[in-house]
C-alpha atoms as a PDB file:
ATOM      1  CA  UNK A   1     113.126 151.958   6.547  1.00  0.00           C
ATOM      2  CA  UNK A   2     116.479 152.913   4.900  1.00  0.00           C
ATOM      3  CA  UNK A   3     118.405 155.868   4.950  1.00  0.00           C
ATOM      4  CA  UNK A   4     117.309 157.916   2.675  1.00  0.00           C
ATOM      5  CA  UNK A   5     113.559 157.086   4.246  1.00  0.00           C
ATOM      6  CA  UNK A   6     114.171 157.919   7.265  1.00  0.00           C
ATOM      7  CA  UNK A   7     115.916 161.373   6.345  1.00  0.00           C
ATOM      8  CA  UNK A   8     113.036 162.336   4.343  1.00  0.00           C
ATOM      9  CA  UNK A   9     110.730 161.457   7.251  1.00  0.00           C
ATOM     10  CA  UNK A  10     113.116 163.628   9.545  1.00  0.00           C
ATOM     11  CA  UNK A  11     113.129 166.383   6.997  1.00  0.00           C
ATOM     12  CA  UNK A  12     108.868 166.379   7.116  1.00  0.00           C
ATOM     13  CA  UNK A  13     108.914 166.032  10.580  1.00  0.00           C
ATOM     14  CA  UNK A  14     110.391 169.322  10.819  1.00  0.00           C
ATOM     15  CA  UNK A  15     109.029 171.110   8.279  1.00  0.00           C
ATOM     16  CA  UNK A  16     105.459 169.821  10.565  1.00  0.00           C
ATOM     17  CA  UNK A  17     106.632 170.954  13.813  1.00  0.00           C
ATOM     18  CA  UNK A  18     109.086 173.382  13.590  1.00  0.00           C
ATOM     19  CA  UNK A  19     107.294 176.776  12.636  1.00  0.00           C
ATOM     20  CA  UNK A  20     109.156 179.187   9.994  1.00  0.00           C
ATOM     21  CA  UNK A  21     109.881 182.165  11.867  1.00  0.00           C
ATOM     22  CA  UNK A  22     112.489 185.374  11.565  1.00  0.00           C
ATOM     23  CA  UNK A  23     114.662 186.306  14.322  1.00  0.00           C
ATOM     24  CA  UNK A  24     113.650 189.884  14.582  1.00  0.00           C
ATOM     25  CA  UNK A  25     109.825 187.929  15.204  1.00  0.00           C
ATOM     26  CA  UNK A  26     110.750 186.049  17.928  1.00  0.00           C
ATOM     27  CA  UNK A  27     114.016 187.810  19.686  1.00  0.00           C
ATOM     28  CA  UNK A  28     114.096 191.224  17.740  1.00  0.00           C
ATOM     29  CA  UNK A  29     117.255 190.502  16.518  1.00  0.00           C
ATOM     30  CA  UNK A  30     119.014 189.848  13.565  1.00  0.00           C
ATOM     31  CA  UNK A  31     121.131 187.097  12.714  1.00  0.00           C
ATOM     32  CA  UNK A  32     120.931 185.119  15.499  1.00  0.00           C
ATOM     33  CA  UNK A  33     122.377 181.721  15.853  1.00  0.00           C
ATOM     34  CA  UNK A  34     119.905 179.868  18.231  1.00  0.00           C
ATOM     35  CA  UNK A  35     120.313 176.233  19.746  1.00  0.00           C
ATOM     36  CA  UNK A  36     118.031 173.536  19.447  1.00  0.00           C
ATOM     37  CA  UNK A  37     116.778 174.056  22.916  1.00  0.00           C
ATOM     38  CA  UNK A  38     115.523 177.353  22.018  1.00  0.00           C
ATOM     39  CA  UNK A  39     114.066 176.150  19.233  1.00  0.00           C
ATOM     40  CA  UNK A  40     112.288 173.660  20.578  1.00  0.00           C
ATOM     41  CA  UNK A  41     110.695 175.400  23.717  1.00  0.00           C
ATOM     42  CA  UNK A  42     109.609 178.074  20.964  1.00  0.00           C
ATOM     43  CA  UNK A  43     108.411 175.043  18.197  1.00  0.00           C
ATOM     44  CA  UNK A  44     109.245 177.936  16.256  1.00  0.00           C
ATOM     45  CA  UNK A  45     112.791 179.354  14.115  1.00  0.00           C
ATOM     46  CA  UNK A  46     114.406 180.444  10.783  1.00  0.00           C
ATOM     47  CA  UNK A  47     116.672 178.145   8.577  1.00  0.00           C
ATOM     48  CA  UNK A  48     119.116 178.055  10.982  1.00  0.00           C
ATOM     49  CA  UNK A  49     116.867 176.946  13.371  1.00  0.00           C
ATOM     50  CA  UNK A  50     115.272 174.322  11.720  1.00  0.00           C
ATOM     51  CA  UNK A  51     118.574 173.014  10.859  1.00  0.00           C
ATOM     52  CA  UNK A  52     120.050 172.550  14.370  1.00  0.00           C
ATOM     53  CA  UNK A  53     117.524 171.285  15.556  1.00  0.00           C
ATOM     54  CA  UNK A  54     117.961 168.673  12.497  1.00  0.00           C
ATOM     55  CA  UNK A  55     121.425 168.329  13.106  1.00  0.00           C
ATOM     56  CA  UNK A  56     120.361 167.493  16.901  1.00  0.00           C
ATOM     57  CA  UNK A  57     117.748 164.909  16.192  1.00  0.00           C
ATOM     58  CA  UNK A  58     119.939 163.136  13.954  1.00  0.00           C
ATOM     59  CA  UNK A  59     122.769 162.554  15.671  1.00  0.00           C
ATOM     60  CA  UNK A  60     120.723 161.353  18.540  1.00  0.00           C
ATOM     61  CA  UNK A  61     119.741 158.514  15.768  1.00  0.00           C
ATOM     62  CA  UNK A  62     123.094 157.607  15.584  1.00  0.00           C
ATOM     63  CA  UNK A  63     123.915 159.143  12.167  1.00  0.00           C
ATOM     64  CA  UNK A  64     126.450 162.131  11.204  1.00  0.00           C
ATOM     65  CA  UNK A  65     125.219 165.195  10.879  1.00  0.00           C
ATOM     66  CA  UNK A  66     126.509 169.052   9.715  1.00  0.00           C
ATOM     67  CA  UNK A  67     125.032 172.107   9.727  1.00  0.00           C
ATOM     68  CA  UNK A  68     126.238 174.079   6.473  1.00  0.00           C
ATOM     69  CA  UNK A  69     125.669 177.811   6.019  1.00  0.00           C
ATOM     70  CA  UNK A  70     125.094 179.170   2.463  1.00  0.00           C
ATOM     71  CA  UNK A  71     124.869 182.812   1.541  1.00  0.00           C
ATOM     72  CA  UNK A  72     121.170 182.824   2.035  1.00  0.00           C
ATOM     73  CA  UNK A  73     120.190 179.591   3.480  1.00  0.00           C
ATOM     74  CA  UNK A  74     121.318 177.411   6.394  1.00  0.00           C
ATOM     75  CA  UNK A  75     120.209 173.360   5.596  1.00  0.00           C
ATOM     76  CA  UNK A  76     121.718 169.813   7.246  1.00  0.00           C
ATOM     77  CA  UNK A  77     123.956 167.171   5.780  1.00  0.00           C
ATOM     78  CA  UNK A  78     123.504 163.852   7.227  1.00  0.00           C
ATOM     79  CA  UNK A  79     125.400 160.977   6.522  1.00  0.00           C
ATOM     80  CA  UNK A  80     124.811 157.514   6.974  1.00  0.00           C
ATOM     81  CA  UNK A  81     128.753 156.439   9.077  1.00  0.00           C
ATOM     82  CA  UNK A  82     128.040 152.394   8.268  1.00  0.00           C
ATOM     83  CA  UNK A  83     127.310 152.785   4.238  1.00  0.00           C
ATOM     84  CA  UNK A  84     128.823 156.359   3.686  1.00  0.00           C
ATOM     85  CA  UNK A  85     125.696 157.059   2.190  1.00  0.00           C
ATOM     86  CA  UNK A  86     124.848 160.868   2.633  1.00  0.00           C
ATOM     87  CA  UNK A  87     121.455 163.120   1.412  1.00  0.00           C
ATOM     88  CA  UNK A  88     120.600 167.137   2.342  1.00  0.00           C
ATOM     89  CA  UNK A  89     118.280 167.847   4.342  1.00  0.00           C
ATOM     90  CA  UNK A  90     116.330 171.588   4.638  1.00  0.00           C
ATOM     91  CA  UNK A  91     116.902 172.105   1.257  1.00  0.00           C
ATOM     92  CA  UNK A  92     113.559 173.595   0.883  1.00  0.00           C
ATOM     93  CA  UNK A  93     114.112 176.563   2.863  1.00  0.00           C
ATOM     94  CA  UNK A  94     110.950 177.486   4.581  1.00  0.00           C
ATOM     95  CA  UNK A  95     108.981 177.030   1.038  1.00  0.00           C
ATOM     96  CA  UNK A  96     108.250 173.590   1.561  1.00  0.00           C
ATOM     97  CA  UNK A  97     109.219 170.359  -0.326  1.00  0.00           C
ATOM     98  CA  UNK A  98     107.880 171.846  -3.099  1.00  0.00           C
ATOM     99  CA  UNK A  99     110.508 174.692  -2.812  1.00  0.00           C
ATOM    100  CA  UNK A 100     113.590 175.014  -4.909  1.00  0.00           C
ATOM    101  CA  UNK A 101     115.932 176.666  -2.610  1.00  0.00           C
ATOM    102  CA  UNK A 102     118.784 173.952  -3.084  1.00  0.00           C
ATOM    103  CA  UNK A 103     122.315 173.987  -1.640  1.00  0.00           C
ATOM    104  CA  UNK A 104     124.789 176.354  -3.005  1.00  0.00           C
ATOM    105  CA  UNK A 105     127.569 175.243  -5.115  1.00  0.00           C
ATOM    106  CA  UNK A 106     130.416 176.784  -2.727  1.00  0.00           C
ATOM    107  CA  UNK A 107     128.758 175.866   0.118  1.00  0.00           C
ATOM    108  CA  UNK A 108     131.249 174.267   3.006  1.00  0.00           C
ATOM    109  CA  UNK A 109     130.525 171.424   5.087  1.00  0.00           C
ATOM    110  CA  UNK A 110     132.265 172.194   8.794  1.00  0.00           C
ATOM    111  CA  UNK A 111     133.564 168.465  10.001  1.00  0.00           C
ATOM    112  CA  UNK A 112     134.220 167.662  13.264  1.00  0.00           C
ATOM    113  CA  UNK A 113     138.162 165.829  13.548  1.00  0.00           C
ATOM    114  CA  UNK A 114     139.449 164.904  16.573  1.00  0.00           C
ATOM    115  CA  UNK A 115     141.179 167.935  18.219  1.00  0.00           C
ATOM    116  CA  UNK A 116     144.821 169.191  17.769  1.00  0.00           C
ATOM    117  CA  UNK A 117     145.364 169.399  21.287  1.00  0.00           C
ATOM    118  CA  UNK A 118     143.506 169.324  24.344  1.00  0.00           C
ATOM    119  CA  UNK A 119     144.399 172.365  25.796  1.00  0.00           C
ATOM    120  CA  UNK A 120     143.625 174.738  23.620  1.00  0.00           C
ATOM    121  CA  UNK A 121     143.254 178.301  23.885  1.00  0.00           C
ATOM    122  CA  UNK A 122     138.853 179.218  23.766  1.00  0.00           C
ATOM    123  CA  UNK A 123     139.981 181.555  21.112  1.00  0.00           C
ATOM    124  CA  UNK A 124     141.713 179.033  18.792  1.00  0.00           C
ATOM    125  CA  UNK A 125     139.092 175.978  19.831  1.00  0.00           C
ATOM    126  CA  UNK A 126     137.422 176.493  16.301  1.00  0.00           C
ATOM    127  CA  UNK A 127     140.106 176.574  14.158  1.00  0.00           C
ATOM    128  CA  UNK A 128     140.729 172.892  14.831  1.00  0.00           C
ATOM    129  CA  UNK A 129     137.932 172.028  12.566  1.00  0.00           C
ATOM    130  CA  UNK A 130     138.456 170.928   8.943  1.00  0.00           C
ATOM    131  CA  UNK A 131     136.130 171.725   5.604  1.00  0.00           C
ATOM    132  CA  UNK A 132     134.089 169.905   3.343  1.00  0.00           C
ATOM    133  CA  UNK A 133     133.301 170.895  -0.213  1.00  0.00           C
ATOM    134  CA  UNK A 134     129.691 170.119  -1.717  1.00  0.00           C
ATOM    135  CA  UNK A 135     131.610 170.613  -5.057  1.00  0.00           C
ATOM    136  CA  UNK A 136     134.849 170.623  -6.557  1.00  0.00           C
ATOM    137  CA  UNK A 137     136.675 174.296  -5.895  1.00  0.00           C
ATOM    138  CA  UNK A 138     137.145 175.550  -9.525  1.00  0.00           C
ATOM    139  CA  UNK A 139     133.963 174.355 -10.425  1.00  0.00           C
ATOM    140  CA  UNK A 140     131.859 176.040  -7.427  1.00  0.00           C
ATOM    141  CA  UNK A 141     133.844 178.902  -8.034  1.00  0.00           C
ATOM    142  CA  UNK A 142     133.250 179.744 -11.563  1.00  0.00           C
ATOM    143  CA  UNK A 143     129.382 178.803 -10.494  1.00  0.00           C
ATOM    144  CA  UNK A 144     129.322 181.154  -7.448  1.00  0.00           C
ATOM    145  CA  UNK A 145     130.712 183.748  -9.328  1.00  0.00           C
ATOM    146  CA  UNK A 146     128.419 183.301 -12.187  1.00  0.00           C
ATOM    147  CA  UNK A 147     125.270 183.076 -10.059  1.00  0.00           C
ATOM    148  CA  UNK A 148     124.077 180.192 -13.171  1.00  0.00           C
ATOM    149  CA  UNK A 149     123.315 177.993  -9.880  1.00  0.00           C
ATOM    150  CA  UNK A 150     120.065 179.772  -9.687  1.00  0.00           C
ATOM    151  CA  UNK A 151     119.015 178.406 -13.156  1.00  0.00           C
ATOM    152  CA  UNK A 152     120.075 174.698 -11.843  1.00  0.00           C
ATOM    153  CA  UNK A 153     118.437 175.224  -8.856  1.00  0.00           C
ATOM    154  CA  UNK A 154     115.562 176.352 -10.827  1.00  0.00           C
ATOM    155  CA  UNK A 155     114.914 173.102 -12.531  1.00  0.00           C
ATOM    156  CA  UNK A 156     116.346 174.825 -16.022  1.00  0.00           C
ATOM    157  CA  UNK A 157     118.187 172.050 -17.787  1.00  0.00           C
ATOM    158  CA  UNK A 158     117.314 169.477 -20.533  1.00  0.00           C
ATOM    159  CA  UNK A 159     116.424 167.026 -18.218  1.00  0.00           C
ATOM    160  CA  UNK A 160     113.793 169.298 -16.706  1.00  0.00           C
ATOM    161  CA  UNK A 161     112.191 171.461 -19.102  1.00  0.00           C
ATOM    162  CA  UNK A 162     110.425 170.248 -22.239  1.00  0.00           C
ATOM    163  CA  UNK A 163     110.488 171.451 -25.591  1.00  0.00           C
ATOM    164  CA  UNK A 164     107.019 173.471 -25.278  1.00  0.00           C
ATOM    165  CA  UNK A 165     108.717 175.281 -22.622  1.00  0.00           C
ATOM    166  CA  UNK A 166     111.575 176.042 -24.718  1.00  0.00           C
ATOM    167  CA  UNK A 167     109.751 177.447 -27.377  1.00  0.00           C
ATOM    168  CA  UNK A 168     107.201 179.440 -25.308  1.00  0.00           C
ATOM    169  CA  UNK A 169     110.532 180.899 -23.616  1.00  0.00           C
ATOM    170  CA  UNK A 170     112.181 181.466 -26.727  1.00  0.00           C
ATOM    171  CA  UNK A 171     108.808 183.411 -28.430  1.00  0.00           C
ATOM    172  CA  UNK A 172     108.164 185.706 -25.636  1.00  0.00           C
ATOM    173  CA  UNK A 173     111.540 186.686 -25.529  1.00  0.00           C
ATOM    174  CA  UNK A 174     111.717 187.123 -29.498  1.00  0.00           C
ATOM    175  CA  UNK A 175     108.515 189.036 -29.213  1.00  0.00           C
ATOM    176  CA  UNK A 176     110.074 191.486 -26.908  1.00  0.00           C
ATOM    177  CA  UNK A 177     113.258 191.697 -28.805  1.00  0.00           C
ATOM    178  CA  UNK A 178     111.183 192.333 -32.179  1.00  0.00           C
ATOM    179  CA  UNK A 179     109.144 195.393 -30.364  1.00  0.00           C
ATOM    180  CA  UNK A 180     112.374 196.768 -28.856  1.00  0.00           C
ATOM    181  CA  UNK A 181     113.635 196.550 -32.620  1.00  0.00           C
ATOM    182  CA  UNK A 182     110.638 197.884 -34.007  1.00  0.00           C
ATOM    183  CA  UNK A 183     110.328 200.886 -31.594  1.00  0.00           C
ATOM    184  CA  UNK A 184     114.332 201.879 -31.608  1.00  0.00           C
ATOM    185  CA  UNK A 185     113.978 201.708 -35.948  1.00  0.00           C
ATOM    186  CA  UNK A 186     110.807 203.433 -35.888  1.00  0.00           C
ATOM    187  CA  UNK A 187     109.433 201.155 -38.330  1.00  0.00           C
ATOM    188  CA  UNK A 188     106.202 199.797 -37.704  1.00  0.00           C
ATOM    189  CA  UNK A 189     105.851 198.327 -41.238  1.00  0.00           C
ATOM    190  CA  UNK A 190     103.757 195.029 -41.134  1.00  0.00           C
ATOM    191  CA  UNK A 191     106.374 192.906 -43.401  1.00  0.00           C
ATOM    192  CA  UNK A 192     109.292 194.574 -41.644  1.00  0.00           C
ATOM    193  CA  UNK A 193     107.725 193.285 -38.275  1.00  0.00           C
ATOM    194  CA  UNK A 194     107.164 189.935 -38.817  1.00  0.00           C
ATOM    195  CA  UNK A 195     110.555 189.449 -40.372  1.00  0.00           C
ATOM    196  CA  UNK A 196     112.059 190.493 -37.520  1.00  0.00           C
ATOM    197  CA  UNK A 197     109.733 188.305 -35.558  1.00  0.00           C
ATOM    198  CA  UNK A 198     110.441 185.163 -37.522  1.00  0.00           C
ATOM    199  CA  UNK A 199     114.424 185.630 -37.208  1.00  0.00           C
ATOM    200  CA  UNK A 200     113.872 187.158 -33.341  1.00  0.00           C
ATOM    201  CA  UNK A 201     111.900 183.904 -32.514  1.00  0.00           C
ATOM    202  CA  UNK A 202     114.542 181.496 -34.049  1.00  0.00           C
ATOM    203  CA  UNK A 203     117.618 182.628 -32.041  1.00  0.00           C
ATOM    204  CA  UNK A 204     115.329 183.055 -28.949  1.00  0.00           C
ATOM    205  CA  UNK A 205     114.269 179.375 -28.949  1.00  0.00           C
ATOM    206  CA  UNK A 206     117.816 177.989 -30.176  1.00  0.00           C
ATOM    207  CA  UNK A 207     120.749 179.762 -29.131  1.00  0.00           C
ATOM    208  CA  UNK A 208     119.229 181.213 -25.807  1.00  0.00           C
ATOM    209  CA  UNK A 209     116.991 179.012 -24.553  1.00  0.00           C
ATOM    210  CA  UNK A 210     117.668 175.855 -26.090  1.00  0.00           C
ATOM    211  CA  UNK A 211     121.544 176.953 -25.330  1.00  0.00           C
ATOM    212  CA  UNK A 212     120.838 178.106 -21.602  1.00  0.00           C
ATOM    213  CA  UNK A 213     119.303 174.893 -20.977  1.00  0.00           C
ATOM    214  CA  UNK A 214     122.069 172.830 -22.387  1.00  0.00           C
ATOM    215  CA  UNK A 215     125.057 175.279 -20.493  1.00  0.00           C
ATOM    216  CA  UNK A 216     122.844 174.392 -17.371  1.00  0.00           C
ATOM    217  CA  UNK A 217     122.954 170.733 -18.065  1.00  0.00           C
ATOM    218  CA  UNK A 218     126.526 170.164 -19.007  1.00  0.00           C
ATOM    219  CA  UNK A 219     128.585 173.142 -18.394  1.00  0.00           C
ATOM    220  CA  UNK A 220     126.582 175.431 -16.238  1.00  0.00           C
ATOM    221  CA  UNK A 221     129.517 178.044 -15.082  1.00  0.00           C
ATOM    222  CA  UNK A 222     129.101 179.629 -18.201  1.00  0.00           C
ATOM    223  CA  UNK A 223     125.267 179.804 -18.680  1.00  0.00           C
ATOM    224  CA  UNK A 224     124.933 183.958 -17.537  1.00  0.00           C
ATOM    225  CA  UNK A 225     127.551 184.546 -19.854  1.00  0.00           C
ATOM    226  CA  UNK A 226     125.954 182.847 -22.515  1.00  0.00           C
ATOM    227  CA  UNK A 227     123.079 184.450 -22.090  1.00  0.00           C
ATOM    228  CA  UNK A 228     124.295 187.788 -21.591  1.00  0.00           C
ATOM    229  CA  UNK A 229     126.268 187.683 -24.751  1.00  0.00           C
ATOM    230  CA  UNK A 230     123.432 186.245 -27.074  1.00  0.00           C
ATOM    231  CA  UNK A 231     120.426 188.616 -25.151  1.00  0.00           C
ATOM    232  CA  UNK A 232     122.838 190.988 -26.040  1.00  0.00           C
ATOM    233  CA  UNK A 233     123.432 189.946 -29.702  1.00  0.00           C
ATOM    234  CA  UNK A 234     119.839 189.353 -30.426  1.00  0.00           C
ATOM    235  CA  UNK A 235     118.244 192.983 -29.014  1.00  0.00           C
ATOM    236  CA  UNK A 236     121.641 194.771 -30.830  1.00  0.00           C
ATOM    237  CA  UNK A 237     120.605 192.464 -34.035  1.00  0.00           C
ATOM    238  CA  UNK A 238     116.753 193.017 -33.731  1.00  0.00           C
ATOM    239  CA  UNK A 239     117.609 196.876 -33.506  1.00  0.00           C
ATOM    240  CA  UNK A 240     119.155 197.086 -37.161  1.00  0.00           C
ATOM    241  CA  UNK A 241     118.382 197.077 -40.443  1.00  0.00           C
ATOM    242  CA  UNK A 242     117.074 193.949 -41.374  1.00  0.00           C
END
């Protein structure tokens, strides 16, 4: 098996054994940071959980291994130290492979270097360790801050989501945008209706689908804006006179 093979066995593995449970379930608590040993004896824990005990069985197979903590989501990076060759593990979340909770883009990986000094104060003892970042700065920061991770995450980009997708996104969201128009102008006129449909439908499948899926692919730190701005644009446009 190679690497990649035998992470994706490790990540089933847990998923299998390792039972998806809160904090508050199992200690009443909230938050709790639990080590694998706990975990274990209770074949039971949250994200956190699952990913220690990850972290654990992998280095025990001689790879590297992080946990990384996300805003909403704790998962494992594992790394292969003869090859370089790295892959995420727990990315699912407790949804299953299917699931499409992904790593953040501002996430930090914690490293482990070799300690400033060996006496170290208990209270300074973690500020020896260094960072790693899943993505450039100024790129997960614009993302973070635009929450458009949740559409990559999602699966929303070209390479994803076909055209029929497009356009059933794009007429549903005309649709509503034409009776929105409709109801603000109080004009329920049959020609008046489907002219606003026909031009509502148009810049629904181009400019904000066909646009949010192309932000997401190339440029996603501006995908919410784009969408906010042409949403925005459409309902103010479907609202006139026309």
């Amino acid at each position: 098996m190679n690497f990649d093979e035998k992470m994706l066995a490790v990540d089933k593995f847990i998923f299998d054994v390792i039972t998806w449970k809160t904090d508050y379930d199992q200690y009443e608590m909230l938050g709790l940071l639990t080590t694998p040993e706990e975990v274990i004896e209770r074949m039971a824990g949250d994200c956190q959980g699952q990913a220690a005990v990850t972290a654990s069985l992998i280095l025990s197979m001689g790879f590297n291994a992080w946990v990384v903590e996300t805003p909403f989501h704790w998962w494992t990076h594992a790394q292969d130290p003869k090859t370089g060759e790295s892959i995420n593990l727990n990315v699912h979340g407790h949804a299953g492979n299917q699931g499409n909770v992904l790593p953040q883009p501002i996430d930090l990986v914690y490293t482990r270097p070799k300690p400033a000094c060996e006496n170290c104060p208990a209270v300074f003892a973690n500020n020896q360790n260094s960072m790693l970042y899943i993505a450039p700065p100024h790129r997960a920061i614009a993302i973070a801050f635009t929450g458009t991770h949740i559409f990559v995450r999602s699966g929303m980009t070209l390479d994803t989501v076909s055209f029929m997708q497009i356009l059933m996104m794009g007429v549903v969201l005309g649709f509503m945008a034409t009776l929105y128009g409709t109801y603000v102008q109080n004009d329920f006129e049959v020609t008046q209706f489907f002219k606003r449909l026909l031009i509502a439908c148009f810049i629904g499948v181009g400019p904000v689908c066909y646009g949010m899926c192309f932000w997401a692919t190339f440029l996603y730190p501006v995908t919410i804006l784009h969408l906010v701005f042409v949403i925005g644009y459409l309902f103010t446009l479907m609202s006139s006179e026309i």
